[in-house]
PDB file of N, CA and C in Angstrom:
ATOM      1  N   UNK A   1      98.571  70.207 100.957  1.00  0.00           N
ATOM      2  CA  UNK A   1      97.364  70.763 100.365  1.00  0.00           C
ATOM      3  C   UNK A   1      96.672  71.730 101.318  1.00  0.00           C
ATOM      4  N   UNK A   2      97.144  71.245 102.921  1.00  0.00           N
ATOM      5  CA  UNK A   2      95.763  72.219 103.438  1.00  0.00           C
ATOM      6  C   UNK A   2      96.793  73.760 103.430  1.00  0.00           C
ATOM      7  N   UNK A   3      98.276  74.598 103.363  1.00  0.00           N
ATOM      8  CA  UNK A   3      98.820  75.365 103.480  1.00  0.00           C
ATOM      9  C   UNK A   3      98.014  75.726 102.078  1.00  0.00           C
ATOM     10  N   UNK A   4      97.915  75.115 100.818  1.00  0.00           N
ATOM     11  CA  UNK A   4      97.433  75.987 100.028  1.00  0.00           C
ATOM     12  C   UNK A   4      96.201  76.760  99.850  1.00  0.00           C
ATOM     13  N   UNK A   5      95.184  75.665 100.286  1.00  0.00           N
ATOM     14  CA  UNK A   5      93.690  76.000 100.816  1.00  0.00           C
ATOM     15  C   UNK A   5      93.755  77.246 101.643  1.00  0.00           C
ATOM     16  N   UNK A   6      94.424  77.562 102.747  1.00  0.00           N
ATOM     17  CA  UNK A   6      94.511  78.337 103.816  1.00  0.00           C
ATOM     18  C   UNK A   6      95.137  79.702 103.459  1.00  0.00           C
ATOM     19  N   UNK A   7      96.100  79.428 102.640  1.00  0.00           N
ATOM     20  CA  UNK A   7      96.478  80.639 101.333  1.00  0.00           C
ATOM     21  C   UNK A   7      95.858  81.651 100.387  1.00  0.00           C
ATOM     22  N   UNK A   8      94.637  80.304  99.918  1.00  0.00           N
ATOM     23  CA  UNK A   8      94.175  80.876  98.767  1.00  0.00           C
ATOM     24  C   UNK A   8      92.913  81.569  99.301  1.00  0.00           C
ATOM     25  N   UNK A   9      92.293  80.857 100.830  1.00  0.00           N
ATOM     26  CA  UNK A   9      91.426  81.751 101.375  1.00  0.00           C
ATOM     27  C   UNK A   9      91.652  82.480 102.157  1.00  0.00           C
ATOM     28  N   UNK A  10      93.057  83.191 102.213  1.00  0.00           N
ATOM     29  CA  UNK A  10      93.775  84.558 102.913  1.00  0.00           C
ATOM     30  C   UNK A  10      93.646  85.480 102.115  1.00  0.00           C
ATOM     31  N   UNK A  11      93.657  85.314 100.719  1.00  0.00           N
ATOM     32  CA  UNK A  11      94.311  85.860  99.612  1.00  0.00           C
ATOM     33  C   UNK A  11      92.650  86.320  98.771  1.00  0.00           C
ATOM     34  N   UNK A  12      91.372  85.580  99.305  1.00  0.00           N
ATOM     35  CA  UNK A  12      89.852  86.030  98.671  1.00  0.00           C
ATOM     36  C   UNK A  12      89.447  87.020 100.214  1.00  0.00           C
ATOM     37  N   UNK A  13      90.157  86.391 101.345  1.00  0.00           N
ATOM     38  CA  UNK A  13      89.557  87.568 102.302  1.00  0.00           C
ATOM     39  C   UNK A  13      90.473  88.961 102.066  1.00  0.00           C
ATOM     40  N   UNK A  14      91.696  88.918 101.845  1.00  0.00           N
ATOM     41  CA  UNK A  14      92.395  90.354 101.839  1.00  0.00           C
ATOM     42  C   UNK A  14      91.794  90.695 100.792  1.00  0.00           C
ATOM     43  N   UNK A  15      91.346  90.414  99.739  1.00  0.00           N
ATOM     44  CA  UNK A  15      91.184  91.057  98.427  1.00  0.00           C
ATOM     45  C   UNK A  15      89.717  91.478  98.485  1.00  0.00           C
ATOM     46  N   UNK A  16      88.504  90.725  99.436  1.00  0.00           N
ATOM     47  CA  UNK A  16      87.093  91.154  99.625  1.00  0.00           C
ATOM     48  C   UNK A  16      87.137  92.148 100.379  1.00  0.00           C
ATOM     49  N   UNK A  17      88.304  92.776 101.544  1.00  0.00           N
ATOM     50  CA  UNK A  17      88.402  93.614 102.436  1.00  0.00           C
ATOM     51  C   UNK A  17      89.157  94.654 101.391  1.00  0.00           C
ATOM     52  N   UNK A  18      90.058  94.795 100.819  1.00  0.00           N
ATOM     53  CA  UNK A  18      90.755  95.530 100.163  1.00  0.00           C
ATOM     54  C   UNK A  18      89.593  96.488  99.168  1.00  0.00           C
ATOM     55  N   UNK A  19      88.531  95.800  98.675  1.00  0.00           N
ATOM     56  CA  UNK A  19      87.486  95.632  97.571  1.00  0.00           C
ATOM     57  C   UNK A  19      86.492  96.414  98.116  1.00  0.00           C
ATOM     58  N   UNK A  20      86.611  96.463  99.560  1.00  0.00           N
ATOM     59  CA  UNK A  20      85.141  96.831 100.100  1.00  0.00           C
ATOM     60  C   UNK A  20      85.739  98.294 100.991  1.00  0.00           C
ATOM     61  N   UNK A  21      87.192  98.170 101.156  1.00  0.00           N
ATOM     62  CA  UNK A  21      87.598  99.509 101.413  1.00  0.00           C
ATOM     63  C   UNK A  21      88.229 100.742 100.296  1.00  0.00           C
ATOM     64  N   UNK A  22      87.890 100.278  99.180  1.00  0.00           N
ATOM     65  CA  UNK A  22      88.307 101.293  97.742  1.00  0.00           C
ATOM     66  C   UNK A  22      87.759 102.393  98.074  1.00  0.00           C
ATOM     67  N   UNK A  23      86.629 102.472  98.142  1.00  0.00           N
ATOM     68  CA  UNK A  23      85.601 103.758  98.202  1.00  0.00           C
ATOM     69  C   UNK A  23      85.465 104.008  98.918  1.00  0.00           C
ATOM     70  N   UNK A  24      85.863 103.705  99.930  1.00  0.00           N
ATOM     71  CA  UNK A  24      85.957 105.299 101.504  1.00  0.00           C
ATOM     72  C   UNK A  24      87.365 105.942 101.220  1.00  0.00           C
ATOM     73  N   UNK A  25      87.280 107.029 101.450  1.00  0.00           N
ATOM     74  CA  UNK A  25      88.171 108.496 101.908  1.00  0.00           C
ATOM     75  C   UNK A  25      88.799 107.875 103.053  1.00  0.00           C
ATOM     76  N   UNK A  26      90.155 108.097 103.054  1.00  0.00           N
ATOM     77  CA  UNK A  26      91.413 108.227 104.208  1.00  0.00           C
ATOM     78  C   UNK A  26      90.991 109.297 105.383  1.00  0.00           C
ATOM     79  N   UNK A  27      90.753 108.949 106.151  1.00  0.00           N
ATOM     80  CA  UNK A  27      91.131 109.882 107.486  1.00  0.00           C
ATOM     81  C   UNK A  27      91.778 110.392 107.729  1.00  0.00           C
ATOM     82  N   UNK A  28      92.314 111.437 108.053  1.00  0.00           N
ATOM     83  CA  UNK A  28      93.809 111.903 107.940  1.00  0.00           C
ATOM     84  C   UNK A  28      94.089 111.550 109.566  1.00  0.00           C
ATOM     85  N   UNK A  29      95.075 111.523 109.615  1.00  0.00           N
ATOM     86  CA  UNK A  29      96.066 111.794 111.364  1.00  0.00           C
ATOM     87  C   UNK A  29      95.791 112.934 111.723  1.00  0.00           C
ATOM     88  N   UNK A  30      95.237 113.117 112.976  1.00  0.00           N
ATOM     89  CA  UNK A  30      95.426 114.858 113.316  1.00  0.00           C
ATOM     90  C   UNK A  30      95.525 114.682 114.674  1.00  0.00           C
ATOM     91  N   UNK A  31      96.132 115.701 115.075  1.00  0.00           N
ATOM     92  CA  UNK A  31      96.706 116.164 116.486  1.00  0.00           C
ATOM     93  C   UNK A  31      96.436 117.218 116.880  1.00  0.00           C
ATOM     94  N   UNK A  32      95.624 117.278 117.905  1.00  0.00           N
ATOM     95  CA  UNK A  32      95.313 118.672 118.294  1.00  0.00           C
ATOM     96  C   UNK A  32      95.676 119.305 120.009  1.00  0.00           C
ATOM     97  N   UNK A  33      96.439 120.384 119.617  1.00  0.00           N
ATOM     98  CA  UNK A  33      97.356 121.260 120.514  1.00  0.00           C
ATOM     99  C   UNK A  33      96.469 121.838 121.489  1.00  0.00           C
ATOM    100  N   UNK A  34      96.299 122.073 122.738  1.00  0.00           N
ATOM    101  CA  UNK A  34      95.105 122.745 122.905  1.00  0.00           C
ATOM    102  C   UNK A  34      95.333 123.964 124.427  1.00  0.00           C
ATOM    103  N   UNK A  35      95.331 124.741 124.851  1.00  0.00           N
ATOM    104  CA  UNK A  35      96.402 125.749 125.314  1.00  0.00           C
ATOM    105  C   UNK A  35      95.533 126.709 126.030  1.00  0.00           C
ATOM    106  N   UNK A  36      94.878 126.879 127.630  1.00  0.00           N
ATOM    107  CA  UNK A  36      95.263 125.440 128.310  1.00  0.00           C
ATOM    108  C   UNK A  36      94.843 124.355 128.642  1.00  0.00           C
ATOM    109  N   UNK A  37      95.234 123.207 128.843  1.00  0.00           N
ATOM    110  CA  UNK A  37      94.636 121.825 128.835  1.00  0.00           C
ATOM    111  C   UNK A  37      93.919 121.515 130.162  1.00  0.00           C
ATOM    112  N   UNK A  38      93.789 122.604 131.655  1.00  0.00           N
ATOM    113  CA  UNK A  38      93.248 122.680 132.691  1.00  0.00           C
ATOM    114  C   UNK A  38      93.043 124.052 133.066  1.00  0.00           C
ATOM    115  N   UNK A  39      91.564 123.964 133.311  1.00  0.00           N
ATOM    116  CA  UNK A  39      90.821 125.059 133.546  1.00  0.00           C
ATOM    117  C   UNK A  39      90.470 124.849 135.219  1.00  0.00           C
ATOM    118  N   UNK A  40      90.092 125.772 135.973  1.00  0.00           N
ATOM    119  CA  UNK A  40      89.665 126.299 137.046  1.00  0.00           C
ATOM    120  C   UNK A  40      88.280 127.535 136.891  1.00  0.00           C
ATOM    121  N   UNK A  41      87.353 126.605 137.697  1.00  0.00           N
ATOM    122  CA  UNK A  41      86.100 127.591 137.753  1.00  0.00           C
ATOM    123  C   UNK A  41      85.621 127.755 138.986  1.00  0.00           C
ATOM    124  N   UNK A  42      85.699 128.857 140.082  1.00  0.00           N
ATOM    125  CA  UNK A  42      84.972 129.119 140.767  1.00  0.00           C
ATOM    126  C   UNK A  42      83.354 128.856 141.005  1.00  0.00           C
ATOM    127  N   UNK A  43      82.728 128.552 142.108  1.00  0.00           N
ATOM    128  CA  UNK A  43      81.707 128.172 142.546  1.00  0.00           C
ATOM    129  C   UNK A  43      80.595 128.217 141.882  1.00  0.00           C
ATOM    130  N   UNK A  44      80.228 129.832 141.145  1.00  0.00           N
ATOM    131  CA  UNK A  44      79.439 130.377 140.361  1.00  0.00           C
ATOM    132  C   UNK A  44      79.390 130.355 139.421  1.00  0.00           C
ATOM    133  N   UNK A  45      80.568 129.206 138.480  1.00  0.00           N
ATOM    134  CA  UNK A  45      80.354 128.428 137.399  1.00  0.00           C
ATOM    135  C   UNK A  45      81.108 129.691 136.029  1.00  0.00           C
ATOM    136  N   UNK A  46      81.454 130.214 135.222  1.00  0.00           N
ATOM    137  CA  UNK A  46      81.631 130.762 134.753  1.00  0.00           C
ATOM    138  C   UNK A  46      81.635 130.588 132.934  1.00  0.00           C
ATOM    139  N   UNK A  47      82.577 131.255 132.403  1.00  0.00           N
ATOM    140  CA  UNK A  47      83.351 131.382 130.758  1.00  0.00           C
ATOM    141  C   UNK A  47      84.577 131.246 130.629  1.00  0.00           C
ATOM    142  N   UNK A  48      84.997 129.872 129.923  1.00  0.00           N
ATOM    143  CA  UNK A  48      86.771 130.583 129.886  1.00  0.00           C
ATOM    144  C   UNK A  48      86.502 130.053 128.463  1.00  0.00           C
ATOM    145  N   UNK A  49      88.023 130.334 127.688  1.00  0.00           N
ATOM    146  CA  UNK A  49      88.256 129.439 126.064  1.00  0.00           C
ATOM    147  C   UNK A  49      89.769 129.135 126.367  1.00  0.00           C
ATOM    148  N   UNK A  50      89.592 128.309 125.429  1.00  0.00           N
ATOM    149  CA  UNK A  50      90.597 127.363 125.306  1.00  0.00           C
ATOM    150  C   UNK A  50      91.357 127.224 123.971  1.00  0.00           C
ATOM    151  N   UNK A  51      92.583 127.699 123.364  1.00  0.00           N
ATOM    152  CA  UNK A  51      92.819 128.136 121.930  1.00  0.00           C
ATOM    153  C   UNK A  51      93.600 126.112 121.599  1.00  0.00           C
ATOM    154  N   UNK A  52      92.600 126.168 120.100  1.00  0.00           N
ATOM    155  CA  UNK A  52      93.210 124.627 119.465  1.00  0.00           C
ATOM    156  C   UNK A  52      94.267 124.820 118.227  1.00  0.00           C
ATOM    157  N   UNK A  53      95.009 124.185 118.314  1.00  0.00           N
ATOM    158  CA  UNK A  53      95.851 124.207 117.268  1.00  0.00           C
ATOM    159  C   UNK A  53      95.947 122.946 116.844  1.00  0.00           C
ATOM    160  N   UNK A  54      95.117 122.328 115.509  1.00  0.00           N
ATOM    161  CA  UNK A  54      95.027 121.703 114.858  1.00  0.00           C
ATOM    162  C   UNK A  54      96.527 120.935 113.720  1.00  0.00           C
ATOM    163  N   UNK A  55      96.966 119.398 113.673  1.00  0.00           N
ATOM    164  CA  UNK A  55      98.225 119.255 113.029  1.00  0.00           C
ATOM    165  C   UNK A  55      98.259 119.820 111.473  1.00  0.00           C
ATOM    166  N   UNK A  56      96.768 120.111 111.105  1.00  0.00           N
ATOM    167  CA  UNK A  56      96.745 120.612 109.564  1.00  0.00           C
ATOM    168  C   UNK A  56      95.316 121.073 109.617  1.00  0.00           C
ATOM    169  N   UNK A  57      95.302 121.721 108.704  1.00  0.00           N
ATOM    170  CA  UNK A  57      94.003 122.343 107.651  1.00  0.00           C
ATOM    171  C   UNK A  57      92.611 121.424 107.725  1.00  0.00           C
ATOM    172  N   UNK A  58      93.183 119.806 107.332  1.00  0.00           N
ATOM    173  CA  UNK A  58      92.000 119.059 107.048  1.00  0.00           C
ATOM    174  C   UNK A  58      91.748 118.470 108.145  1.00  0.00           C
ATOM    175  N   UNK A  59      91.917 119.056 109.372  1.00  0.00           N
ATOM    176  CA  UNK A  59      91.298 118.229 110.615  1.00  0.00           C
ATOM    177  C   UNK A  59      90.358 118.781 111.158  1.00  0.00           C
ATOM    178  N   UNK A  60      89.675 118.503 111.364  1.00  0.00           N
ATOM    179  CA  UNK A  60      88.373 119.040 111.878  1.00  0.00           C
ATOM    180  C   UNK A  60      88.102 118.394 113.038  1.00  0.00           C
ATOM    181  N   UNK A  61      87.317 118.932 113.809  1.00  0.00           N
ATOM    182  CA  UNK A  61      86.876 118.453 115.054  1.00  0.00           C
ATOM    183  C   UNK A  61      85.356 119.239 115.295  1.00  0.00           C
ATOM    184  N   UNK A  62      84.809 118.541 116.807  1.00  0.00           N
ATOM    185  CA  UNK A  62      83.776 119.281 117.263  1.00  0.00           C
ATOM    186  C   UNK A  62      84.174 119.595 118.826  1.00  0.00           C
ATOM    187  N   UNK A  63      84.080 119.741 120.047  1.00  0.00           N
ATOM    188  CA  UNK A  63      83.965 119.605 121.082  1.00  0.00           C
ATOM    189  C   UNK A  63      83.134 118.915 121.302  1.00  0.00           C
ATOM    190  N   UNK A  64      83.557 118.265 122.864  1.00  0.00           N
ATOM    191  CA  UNK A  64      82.123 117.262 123.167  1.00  0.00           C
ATOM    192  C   UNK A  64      82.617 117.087 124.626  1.00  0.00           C
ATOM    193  N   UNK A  65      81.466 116.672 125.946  1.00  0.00           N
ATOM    194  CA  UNK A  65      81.719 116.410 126.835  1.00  0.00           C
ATOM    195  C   UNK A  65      80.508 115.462 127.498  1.00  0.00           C
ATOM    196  N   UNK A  66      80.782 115.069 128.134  1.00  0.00           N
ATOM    197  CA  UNK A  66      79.350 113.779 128.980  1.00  0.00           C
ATOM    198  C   UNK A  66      79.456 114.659 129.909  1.00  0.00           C
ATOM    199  N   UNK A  67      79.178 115.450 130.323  1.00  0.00           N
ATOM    200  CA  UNK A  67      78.799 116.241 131.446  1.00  0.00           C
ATOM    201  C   UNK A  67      78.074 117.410 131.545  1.00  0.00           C
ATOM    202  N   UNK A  68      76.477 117.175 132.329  1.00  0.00           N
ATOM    203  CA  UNK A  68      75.858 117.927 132.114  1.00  0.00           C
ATOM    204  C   UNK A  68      76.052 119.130 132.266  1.00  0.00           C
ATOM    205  N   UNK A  69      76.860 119.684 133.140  1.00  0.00           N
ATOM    206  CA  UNK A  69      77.002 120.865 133.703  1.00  0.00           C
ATOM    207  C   UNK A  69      78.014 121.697 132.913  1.00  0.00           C
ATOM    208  N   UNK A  70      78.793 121.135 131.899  1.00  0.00           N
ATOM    209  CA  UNK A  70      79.814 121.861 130.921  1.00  0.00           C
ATOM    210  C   UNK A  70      78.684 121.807 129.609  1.00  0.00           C
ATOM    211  N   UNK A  71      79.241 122.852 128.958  1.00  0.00           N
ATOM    212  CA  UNK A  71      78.801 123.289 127.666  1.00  0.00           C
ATOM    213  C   UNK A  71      80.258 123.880 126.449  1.00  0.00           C
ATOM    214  N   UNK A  72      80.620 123.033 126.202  1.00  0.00           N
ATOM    215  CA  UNK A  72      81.406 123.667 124.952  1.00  0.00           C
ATOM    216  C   UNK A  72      81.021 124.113 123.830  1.00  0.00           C
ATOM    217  N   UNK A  73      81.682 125.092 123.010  1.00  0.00           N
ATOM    218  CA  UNK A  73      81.217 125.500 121.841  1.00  0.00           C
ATOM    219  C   UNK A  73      82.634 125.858 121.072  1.00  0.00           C
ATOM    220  N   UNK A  74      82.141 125.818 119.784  1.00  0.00           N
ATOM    221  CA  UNK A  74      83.201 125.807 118.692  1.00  0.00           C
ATOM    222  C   UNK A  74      83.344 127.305 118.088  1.00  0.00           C
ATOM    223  N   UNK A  75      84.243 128.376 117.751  1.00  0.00           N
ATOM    224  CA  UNK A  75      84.606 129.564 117.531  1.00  0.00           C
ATOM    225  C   UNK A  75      85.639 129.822 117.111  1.00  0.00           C
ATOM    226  N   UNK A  76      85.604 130.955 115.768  1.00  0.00           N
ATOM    227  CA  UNK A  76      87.163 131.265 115.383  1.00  0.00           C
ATOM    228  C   UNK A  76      87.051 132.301 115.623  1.00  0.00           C
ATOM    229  N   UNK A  77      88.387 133.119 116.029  1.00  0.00           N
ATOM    230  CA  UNK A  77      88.936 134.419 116.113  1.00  0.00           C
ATOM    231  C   UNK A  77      89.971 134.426 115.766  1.00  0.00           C
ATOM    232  N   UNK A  78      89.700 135.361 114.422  1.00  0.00           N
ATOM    233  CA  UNK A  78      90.902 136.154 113.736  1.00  0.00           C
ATOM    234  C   UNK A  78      91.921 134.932 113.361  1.00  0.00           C
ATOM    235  N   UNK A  79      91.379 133.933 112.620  1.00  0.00           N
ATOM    236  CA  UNK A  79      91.885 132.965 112.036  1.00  0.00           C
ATOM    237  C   UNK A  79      92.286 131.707 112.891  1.00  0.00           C
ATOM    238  N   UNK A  80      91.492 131.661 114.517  1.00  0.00           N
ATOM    239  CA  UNK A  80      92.417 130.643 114.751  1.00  0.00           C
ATOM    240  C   UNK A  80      91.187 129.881 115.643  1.00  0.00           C
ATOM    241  N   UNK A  81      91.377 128.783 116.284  1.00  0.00           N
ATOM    242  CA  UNK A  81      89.720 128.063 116.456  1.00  0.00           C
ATOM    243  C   UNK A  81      90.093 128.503 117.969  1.00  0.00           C
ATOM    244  N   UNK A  82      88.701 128.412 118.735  1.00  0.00           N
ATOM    245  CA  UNK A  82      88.644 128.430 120.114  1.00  0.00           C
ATOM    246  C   UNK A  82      87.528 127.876 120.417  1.00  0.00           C
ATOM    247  N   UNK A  83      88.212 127.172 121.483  1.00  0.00           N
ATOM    248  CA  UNK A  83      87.049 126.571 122.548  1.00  0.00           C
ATOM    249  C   UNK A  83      86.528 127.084 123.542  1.00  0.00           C
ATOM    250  N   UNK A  84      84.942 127.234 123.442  1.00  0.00           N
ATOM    251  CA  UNK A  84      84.858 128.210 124.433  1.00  0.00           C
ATOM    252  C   UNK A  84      83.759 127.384 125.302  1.00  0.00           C
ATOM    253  N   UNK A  85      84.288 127.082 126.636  1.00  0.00           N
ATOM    254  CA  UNK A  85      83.562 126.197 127.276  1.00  0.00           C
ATOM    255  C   UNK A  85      82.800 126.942 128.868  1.00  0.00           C
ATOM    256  N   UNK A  86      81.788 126.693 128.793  1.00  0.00           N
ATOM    257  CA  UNK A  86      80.937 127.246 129.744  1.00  0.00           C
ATOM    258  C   UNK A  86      80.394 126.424 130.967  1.00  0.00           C
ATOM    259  N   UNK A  87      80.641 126.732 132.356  1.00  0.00           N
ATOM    260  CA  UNK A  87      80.419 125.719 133.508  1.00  0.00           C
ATOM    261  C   UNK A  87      79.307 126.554 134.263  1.00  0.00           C
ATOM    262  N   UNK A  88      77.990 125.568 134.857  1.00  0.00           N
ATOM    263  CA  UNK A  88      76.974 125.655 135.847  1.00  0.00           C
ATOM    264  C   UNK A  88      77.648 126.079 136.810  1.00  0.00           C
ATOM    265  N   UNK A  89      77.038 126.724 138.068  1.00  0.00           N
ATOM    266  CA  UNK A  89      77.127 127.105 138.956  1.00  0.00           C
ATOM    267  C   UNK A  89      77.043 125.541 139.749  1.00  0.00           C
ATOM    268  N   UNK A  90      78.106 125.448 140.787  1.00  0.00           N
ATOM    269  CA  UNK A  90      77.993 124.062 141.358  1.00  0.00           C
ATOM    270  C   UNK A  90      76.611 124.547 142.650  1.00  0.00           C
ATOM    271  N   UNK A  91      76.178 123.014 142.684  1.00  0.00           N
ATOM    272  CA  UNK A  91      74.856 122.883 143.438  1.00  0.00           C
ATOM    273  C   UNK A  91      75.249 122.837 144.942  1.00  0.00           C
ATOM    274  N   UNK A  92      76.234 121.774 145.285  1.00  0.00           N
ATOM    275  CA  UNK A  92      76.335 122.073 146.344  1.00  0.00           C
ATOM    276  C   UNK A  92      78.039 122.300 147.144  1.00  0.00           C
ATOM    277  N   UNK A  93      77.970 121.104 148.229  1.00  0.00           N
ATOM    278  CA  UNK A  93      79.553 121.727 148.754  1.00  0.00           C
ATOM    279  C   UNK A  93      80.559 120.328 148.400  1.00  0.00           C
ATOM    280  N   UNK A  94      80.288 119.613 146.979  1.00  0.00           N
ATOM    281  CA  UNK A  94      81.414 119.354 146.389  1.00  0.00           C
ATOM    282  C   UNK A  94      82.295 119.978 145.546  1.00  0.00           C
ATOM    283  N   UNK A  95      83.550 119.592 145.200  1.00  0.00           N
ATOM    284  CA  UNK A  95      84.017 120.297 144.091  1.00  0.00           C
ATOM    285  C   UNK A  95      84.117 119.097 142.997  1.00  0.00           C
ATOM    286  N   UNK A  96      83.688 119.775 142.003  1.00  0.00           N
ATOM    287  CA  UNK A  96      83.340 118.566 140.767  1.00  0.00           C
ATOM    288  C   UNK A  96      84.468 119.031 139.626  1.00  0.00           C
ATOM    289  N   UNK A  97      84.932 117.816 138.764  1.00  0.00           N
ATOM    290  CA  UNK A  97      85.749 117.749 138.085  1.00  0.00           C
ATOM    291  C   UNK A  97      85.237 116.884 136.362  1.00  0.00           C
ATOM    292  N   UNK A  98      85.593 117.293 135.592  1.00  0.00           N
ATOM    293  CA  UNK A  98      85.096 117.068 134.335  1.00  0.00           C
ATOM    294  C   UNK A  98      85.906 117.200 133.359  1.00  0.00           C
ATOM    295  N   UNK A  99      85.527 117.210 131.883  1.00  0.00           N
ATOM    296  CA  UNK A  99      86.167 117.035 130.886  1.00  0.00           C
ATOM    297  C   UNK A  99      85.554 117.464 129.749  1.00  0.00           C
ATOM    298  N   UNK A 100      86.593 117.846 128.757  1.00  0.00           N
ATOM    299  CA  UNK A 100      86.164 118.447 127.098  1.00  0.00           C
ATOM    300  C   UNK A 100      86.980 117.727 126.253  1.00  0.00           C
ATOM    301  N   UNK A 101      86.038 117.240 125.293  1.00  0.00           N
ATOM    302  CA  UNK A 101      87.429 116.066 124.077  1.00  0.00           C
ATOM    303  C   UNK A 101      87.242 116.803 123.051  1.00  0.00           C
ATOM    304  N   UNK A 102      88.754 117.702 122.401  1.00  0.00           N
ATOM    305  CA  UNK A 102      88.780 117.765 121.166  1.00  0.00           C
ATOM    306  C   UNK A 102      89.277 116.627 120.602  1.00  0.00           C
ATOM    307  N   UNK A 103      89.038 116.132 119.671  1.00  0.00           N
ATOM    308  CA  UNK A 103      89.791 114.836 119.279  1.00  0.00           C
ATOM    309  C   UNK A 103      89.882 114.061 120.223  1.00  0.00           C
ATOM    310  N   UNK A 104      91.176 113.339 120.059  1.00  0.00           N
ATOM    311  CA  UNK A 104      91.317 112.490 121.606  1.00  0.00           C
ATOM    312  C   UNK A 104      92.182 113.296 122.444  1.00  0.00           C
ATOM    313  N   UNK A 105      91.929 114.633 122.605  1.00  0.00           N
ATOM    314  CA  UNK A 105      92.806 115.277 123.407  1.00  0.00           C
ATOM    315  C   UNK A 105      92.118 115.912 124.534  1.00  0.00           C
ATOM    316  N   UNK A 106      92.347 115.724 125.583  1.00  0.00           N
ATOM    317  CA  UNK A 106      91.209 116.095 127.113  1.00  0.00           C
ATOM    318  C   UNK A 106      91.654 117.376 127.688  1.00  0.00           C
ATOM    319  N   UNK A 107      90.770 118.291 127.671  1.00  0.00           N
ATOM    320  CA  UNK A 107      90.663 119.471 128.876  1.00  0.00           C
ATOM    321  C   UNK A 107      90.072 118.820 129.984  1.00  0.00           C
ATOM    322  N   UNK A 108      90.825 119.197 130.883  1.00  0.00           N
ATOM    323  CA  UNK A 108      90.192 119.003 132.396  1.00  0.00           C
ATOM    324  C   UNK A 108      89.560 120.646 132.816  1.00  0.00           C
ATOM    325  N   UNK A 109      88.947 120.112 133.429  1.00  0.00           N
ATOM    326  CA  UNK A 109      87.662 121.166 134.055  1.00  0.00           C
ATOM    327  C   UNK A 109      87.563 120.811 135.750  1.00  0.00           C
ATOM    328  N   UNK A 110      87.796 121.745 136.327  1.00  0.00           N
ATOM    329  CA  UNK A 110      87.819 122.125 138.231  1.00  0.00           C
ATOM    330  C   UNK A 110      87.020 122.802 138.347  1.00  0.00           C
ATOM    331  N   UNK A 111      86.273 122.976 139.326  1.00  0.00           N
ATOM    332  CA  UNK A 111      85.368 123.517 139.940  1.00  0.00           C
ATOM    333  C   UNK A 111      85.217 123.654 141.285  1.00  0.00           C
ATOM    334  N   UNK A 112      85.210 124.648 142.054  1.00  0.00           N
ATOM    335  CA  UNK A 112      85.447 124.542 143.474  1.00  0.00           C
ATOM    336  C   UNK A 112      84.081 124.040 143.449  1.00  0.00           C
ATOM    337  N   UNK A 113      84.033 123.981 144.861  1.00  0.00           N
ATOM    338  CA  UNK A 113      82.651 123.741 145.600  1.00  0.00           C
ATOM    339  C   UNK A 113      82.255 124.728 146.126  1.00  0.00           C
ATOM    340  N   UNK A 114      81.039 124.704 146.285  1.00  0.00           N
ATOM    341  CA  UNK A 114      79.950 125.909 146.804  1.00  0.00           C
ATOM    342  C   UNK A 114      79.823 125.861 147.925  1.00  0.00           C
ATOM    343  N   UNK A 115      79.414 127.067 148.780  1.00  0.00           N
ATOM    344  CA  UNK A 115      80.010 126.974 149.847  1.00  0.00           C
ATOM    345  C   UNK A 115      78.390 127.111 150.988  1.00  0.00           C
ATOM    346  N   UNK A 116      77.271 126.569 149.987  1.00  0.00           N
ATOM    347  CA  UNK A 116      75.960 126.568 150.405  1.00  0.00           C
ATOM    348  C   UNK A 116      75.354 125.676 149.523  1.00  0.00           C
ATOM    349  N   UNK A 117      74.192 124.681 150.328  1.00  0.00           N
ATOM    350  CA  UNK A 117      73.174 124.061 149.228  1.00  0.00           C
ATOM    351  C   UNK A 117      72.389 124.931 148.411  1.00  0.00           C
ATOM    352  N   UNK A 118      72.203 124.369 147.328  1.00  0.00           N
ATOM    353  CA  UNK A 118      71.121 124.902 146.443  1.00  0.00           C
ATOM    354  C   UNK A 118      69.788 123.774 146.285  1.00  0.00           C
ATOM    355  N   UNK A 119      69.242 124.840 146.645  1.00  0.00           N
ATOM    356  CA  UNK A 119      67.944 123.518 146.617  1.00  0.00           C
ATOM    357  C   UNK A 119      67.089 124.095 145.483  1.00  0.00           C
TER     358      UNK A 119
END
């Protein structure tokens, strides 16, 4: 008796989960290509982009980074997306290293160090 009990309340939880996931939209899979995946910025912080190639049409993304000193932004040219990510001038005489997530896909970001404090 208790295999059936244990059955029949497998069988009200898959079906309350099944029930309660009808009405959301599928996520699609996406993969995003991103070209190049490591950047280099001199001291004085600069502009580079970064071209994404998305696995389809319906993937979308944003850029994003936890780091104050990067700024990404989202841009198409002539049909194709770019990342165009912008670095602070480093403060002092470390060289700092960082990151940009399209998706789950990481640009690394270099930065020499400065070769004077900034106060």
């Amino acid at each position: 008796m208790k295999k059936t009990g244990a059955t029949v309340l497998l069988l009200i939880i898959s079906l309350v989960f099944a029930a309660g996931r009808q009405g959301q939209a599928q996520q699609p899979f996406c993969i995003f290509t991103v070209d190049p995946r490591l950047l280099y910025f001199e001291s004085e912080g600069g502009i580079d982009e970064v071209t994404v190639t998305p696995s389809g049409p319906e993937c979308i993304f944003e850029p994003r980074t936890a780091y104050y000193w990067i700024k990404p932004s989202l841009t198409e040219e002539l049909g194709r997306k770019v990342v165009r990510i912008e670095v602070a001038a480093a403060p002092n005489l470390a060289q700092r290293v960082g990151a940009v997530m399209v998706g789950t896909t990481q640009i690394e970001i270099v930065q020499k160090a400065s070769d004077h404090f900034s106060w």
